[in-house]
Protein backbone atom coordinates (compact mmCIF):
# COMPACT_ATOMS: atom_id res chain seq x y z
CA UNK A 1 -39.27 351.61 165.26
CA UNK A 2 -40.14 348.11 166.35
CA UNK A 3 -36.03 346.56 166.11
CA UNK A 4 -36.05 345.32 169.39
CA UNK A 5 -39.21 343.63 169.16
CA UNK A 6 -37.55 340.56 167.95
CA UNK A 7 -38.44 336.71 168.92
CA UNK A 8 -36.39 336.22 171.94
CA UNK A 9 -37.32 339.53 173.57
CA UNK A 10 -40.76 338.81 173.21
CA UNK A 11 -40.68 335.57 173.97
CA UNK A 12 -38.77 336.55 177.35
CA UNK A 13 -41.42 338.85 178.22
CA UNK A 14 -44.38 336.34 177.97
CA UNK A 15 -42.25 334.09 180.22
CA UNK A 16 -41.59 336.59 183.08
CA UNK A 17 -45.35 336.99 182.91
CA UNK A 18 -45.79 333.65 183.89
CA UNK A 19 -45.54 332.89 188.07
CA UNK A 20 -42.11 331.36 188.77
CA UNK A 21 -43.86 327.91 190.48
CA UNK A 22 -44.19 326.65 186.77
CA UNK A 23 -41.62 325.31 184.84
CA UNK A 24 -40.46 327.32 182.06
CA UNK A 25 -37.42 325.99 180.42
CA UNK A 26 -37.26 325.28 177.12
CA UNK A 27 -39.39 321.86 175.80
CA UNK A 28 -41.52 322.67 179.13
CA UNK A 29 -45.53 322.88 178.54
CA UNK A 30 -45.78 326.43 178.70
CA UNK A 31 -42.60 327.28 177.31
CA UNK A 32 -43.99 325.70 173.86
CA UNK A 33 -47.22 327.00 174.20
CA UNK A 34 -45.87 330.85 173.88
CA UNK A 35 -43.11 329.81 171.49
CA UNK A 36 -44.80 329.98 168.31
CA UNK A 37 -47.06 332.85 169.11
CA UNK A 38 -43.77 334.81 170.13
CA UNK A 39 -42.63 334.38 166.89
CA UNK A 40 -45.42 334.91 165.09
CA UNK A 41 -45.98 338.61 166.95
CA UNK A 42 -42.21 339.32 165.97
CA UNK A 43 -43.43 338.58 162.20
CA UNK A 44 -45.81 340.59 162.74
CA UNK A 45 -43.36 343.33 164.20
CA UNK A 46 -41.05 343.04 161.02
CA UNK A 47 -43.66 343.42 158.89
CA UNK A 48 -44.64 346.75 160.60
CA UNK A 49 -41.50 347.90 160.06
CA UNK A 50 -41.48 346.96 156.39
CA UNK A 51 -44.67 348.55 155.84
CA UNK A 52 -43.70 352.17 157.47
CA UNK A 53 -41.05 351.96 154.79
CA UNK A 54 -43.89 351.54 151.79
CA UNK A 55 -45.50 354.74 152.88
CA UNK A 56 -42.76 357.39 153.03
CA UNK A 57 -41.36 358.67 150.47
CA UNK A 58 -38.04 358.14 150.68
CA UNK A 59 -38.05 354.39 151.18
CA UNK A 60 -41.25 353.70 149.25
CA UNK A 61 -40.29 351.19 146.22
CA UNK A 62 -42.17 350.26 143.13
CA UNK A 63 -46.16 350.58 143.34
CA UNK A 64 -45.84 351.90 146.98
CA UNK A 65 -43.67 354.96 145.25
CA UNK A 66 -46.43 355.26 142.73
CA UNK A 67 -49.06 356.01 145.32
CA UNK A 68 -46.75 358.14 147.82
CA UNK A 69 -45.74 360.37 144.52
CA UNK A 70 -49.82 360.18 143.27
CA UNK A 71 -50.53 362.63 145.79
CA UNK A 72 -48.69 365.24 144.10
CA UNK A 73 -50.07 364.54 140.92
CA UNK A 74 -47.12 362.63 139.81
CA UNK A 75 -46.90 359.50 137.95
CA UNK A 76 -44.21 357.28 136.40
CA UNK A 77 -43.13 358.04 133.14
CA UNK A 78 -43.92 354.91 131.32
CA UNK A 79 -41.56 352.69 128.99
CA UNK A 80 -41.90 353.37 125.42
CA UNK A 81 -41.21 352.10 121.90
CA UNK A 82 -38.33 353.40 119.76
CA UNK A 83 -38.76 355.04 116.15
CA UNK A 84 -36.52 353.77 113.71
CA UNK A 85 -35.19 354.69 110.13
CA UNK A 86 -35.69 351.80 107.03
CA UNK A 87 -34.42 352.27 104.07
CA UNK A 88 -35.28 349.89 101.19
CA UNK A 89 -34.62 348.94 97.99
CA UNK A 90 -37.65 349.11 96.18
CA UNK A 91 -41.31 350.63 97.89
CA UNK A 92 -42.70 347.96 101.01
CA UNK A 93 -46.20 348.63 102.54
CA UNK A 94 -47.13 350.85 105.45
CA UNK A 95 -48.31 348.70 107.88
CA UNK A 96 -45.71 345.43 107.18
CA UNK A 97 -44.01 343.78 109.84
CA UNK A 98 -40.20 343.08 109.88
CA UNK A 99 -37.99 341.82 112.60
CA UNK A 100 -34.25 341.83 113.22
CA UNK A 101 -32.53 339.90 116.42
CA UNK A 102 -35.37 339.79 119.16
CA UNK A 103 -37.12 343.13 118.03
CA UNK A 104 -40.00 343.79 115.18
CA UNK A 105 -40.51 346.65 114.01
CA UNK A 106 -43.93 348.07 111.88
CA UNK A 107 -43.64 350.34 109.40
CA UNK A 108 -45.56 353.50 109.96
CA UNK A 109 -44.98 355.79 107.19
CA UNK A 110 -42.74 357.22 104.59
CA UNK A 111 -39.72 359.82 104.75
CA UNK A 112 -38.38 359.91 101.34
CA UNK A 113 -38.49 357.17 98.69
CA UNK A 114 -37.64 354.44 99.79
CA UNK A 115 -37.30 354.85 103.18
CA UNK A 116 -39.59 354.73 106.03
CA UNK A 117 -40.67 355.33 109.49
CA UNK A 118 -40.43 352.26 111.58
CA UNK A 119 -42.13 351.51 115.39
CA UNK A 120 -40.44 348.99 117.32
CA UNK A 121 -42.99 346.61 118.71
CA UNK A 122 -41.30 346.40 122.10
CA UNK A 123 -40.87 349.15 124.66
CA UNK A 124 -37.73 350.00 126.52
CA UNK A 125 -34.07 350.51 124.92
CA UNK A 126 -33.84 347.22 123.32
CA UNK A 127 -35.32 349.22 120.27
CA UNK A 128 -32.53 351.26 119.60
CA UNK A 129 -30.17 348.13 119.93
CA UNK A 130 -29.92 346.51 116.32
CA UNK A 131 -28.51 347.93 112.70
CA UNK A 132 -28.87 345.74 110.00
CA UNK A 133 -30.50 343.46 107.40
CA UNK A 134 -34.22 343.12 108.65
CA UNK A 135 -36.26 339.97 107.83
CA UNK A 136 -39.74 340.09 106.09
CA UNK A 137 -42.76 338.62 108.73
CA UNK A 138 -44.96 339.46 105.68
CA UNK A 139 -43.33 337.67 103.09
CA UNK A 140 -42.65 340.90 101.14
CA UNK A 141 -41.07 338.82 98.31
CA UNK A 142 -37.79 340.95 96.56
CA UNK A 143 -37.47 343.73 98.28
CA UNK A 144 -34.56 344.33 100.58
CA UNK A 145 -34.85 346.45 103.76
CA UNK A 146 -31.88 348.19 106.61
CA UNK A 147 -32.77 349.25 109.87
CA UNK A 148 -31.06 352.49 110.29
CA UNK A 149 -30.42 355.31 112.56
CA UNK A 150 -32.67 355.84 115.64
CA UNK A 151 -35.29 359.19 115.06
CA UNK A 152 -36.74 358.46 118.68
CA UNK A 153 -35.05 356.43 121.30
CA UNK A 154 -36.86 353.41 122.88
CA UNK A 155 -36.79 354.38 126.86
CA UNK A 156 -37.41 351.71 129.68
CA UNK A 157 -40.10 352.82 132.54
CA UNK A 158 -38.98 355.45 134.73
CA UNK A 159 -36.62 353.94 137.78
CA UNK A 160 -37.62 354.52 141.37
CA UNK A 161 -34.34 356.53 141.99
CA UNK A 162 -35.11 359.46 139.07
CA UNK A 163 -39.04 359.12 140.05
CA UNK A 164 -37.86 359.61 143.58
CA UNK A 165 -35.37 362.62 142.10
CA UNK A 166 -38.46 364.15 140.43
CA UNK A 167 -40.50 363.87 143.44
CA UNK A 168 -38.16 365.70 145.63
CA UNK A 169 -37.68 368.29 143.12
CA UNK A 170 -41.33 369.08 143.03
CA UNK A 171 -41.55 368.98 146.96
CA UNK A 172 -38.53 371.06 147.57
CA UNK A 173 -38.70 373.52 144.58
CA UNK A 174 -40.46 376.52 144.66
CA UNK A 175 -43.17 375.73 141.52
CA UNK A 176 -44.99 378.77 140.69
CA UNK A 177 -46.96 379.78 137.77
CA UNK A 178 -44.32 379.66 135.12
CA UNK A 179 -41.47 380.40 136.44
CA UNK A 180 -37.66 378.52 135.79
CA UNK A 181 -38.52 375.29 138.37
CA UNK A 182 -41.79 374.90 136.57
CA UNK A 183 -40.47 374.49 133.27
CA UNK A 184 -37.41 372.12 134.66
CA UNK A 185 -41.07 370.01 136.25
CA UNK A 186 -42.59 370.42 132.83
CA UNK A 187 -39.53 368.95 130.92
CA UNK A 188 -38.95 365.94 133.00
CA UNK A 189 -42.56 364.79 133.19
CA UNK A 190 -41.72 364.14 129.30
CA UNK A 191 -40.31 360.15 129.20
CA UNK A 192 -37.35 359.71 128.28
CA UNK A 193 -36.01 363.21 129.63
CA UNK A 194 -33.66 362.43 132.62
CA UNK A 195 -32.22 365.80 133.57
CA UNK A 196 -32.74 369.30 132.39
CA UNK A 197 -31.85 372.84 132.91
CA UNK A 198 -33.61 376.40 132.48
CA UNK A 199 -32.52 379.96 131.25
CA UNK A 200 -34.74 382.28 131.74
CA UNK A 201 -34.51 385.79 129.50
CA UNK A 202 -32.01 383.89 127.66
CA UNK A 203 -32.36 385.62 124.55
CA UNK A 204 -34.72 389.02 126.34
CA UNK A 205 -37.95 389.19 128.07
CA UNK A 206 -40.69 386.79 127.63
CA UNK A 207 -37.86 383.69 126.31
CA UNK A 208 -37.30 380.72 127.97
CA UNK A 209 -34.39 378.08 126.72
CA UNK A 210 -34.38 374.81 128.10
CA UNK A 211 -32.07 372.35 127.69
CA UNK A 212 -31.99 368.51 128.12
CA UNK A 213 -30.52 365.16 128.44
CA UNK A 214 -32.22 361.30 128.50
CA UNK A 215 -32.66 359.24 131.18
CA UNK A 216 -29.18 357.85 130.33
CA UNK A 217 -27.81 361.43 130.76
CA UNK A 218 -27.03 361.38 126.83
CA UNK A 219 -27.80 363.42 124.12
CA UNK A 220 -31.41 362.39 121.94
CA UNK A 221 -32.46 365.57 119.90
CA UNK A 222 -35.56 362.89 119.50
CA UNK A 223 -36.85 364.11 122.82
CA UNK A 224 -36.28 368.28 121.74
CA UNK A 225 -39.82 368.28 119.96
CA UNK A 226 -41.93 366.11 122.27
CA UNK A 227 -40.76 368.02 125.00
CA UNK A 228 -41.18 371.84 123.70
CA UNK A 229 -44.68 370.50 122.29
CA UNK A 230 -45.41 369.23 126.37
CA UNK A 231 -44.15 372.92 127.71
CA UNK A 232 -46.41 374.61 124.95
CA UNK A 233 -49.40 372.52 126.18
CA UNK A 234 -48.97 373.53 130.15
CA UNK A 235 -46.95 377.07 129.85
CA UNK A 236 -48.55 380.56 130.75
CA UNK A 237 -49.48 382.63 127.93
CA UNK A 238 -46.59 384.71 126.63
CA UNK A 239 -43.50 383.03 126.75
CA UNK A 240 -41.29 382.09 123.58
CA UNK A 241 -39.60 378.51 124.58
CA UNK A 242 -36.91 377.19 123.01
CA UNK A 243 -35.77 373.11 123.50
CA UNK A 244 -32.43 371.83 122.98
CA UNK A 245 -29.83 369.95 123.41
CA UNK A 246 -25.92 370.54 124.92
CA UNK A 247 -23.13 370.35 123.00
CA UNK A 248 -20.72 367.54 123.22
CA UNK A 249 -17.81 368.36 124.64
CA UNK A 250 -15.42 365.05 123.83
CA UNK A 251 -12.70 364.71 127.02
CA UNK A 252 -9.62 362.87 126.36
CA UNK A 253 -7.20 361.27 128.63
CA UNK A 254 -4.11 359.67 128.27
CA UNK A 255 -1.54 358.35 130.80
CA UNK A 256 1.35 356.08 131.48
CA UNK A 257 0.13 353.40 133.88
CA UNK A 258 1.94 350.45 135.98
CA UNK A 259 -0.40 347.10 136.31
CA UNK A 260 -0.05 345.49 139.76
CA UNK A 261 -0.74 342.21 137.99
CA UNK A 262 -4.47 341.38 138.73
CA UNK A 263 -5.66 341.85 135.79
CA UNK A 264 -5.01 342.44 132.18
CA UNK A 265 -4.72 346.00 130.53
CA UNK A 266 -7.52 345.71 128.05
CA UNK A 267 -9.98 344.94 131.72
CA UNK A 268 -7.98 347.96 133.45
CA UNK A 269 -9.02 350.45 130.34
CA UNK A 270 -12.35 348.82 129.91
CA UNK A 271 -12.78 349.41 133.90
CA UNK A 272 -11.31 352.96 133.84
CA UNK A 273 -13.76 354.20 130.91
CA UNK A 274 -16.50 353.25 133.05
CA UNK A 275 -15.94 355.07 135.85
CA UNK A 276 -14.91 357.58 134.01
CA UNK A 277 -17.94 358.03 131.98
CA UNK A 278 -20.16 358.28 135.14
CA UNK A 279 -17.80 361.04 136.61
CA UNK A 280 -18.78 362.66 133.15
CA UNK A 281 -22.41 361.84 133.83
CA UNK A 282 -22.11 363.38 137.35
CA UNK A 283 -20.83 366.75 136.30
CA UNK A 284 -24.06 367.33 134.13
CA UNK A 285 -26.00 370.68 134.83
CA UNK A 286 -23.82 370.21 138.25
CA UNK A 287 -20.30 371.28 138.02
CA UNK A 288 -19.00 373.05 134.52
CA UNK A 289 -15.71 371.17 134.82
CA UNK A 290 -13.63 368.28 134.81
CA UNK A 291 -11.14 367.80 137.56
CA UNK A 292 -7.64 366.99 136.36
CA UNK A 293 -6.98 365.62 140.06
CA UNK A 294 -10.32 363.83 140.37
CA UNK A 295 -9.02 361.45 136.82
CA UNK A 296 -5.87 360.99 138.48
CA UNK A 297 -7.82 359.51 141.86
CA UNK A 298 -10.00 357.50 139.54
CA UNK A 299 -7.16 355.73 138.19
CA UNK A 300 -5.45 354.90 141.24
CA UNK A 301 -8.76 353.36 142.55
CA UNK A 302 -9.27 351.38 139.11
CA UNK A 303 -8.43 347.65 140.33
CA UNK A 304 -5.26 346.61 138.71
CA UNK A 305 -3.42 349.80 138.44
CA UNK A 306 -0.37 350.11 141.04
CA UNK A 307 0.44 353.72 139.82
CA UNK A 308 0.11 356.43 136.99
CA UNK A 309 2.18 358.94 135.02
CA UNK A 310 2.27 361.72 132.85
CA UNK A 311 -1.54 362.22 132.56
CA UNK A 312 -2.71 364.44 130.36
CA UNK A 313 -6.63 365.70 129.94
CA UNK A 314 -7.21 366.91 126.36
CA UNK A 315 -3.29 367.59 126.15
CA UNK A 316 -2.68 369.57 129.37
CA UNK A 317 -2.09 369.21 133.07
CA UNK A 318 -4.87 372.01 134.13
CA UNK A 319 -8.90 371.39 134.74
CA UNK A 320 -10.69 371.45 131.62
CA UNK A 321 -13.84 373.83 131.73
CA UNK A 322 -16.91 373.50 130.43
CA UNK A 323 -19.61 375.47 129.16
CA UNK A 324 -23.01 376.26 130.71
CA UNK A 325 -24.43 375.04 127.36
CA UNK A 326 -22.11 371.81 126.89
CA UNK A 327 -21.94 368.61 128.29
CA UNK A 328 -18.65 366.34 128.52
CA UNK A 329 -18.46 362.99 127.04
CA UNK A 330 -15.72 360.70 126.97
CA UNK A 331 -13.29 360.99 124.24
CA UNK A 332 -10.15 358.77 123.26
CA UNK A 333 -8.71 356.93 126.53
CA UNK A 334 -5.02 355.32 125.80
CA UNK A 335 -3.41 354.02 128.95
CA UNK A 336 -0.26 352.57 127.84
CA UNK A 337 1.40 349.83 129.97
CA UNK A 338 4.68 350.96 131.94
CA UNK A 339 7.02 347.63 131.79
CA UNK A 340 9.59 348.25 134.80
CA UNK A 341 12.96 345.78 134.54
């Protein structure tokens, strides 16, 4: 809105203001009289622009998101703490501290003997990073204790881009007592939930199914009870929900491929899986399947590939479908080198 009010424009402007009988060049009297106050009003005019970006929604960033989205009674999901397994081999107290790389965790209660509930002490996903030996900040003398699998997924704070996605949602979405766009609201105000999708009269009148993925567009059956036990808490009387989770559905690929010689096979497969596992990612509750043609373009624009043969998804030459209840995931990738004479 205010682009062209920039320093030289408004400086030019105060000087055409001024009669033409006094000398105006630059280093003249007046000339460094308006200079500074020219480009202090162009501050200003940047800043102008800046703020008109705070307030709307979609250019709003960080707290200035918060209070655009607060007006629709939604807030940022916060970060929170992952729930770990411990086993043990002999009984350690509820309550004890142990720690393992830069995480601690506190033991919260017992599953079976032996083994134990255990809340990481940090938030975000650095909780669900280590497996192995854990250290005693008691001094729990004789008593050896593993951090195991993950029973609840640490999640970092909610990003402006999916609080942004969740915003729009609500804006755009027809949200009405109870019905299919409600319960999609419902599930992602749950943290941790990044994406979810509704069936209504799934299994006959009055039952709802509802199925979800994290914030890293993975499967965490950890999120299935908070979320049906959120839905319970706001739902209209009378409706039988179900939460769950998709199915993997594991998608292989294997070609022939010819290096241009910029970089190193291992860095061409470790480049390829990426992109390949956010084209996964992408199809999600979007598309139910995987283009055959769509791998082949993302290995010709993987740097350091020159060409491709005989690709094969899951053993064919055909799109792979997917079910309405599965999601893909990436499976074995071999790319084998093509040495020409």
């Amino acid at each position: 809105m205010f682009e062209v009010m920039t320093y030289e424009a408004i400086l030019e402007d105060m000087l055409s203001r001024v009669t033409s009988d006094v000398d105006k060049r630059e280093g003249s009297v007046i000339y460094d009289a308006l200079a500074p106050c020219a480009y202090q009003l162009a501050q200003n005019y940047f800043n102008l622009n800046n703020f008109i970006d705070l307030v709307s929604g979609d250019t709003a960033v960080g707290i200035y998101l918060d209070r655009v989205v607060a007006d629709y009674g939604i807030t940022r999901k916060p970060a929170t703490m992952a729930v770990r397994k411990v086993t043990a081999t002999g009984a350690i107290p509820i309550g004890s501290r142990w720690g393992l790389g830069e995480t601690t965790y506190l033991i919260t209660g017992s599953l079976t003997e032996n083994s134990y509930k255990a809340q990481c002490e940090q938030y975000g996903e650095t909780g669900n990073l280590y497996t192995g030996n854990l250290l005693t900040l008691d001094n729990i003398p004789d008593i050896k204790a593993t951090l195991a699998e993950i029973i609840t997924a640490g999640e970092e704070e909610e990003t402006d881009d999916n609080l942004r996605i969740r915003f729009y949602n609500q804006i755009q979405s027809p949200s009405t007592s109870g019905n299919a766009d409600n319960y999609k609201k419902w599930a992602l105000e749950v943290p941790g939930v990044g994406d979810a999708k509704v069936y209504p009269l799934w299994n006959g009148n009055g039952t709802v199914k509802v199925i979800i993925v994290d914030s890293n567009m993975a499967i965490d059956t950890g999120l299935e009870q908070p979320v049906y036990n959120h839905i319970e808490a706001v739902r209209p009387i009378g409706a039988t929900v179900t939460v769950t989770s998709p199915a993997s559905r594991d998608i292989s690929v294997t070609a022939n491929i010819k290096l241009d010689g910029t970089r190193h096979l291992q860095e061409v497969v470790s480049s390829f899986t990426q992109a390949f596992t956010g084209y996964l990612k992408g199809t999600i509750f979007e598309a139910y399947m995987v283009s055959y043609a769509r791998i082949g373009s993302l290995l010709l624009a993987t740097e350091g590939i020159a060409d491709y043969s005989d690709l094969l998804v899951n053993g064919g030459v055909t799109n792979v479908a997917i079910e309405d209840t599965e999601m893909p995931i990436a499976g074995i990738i071999t790319l084998t080198e093509v040495v020409t004479e």
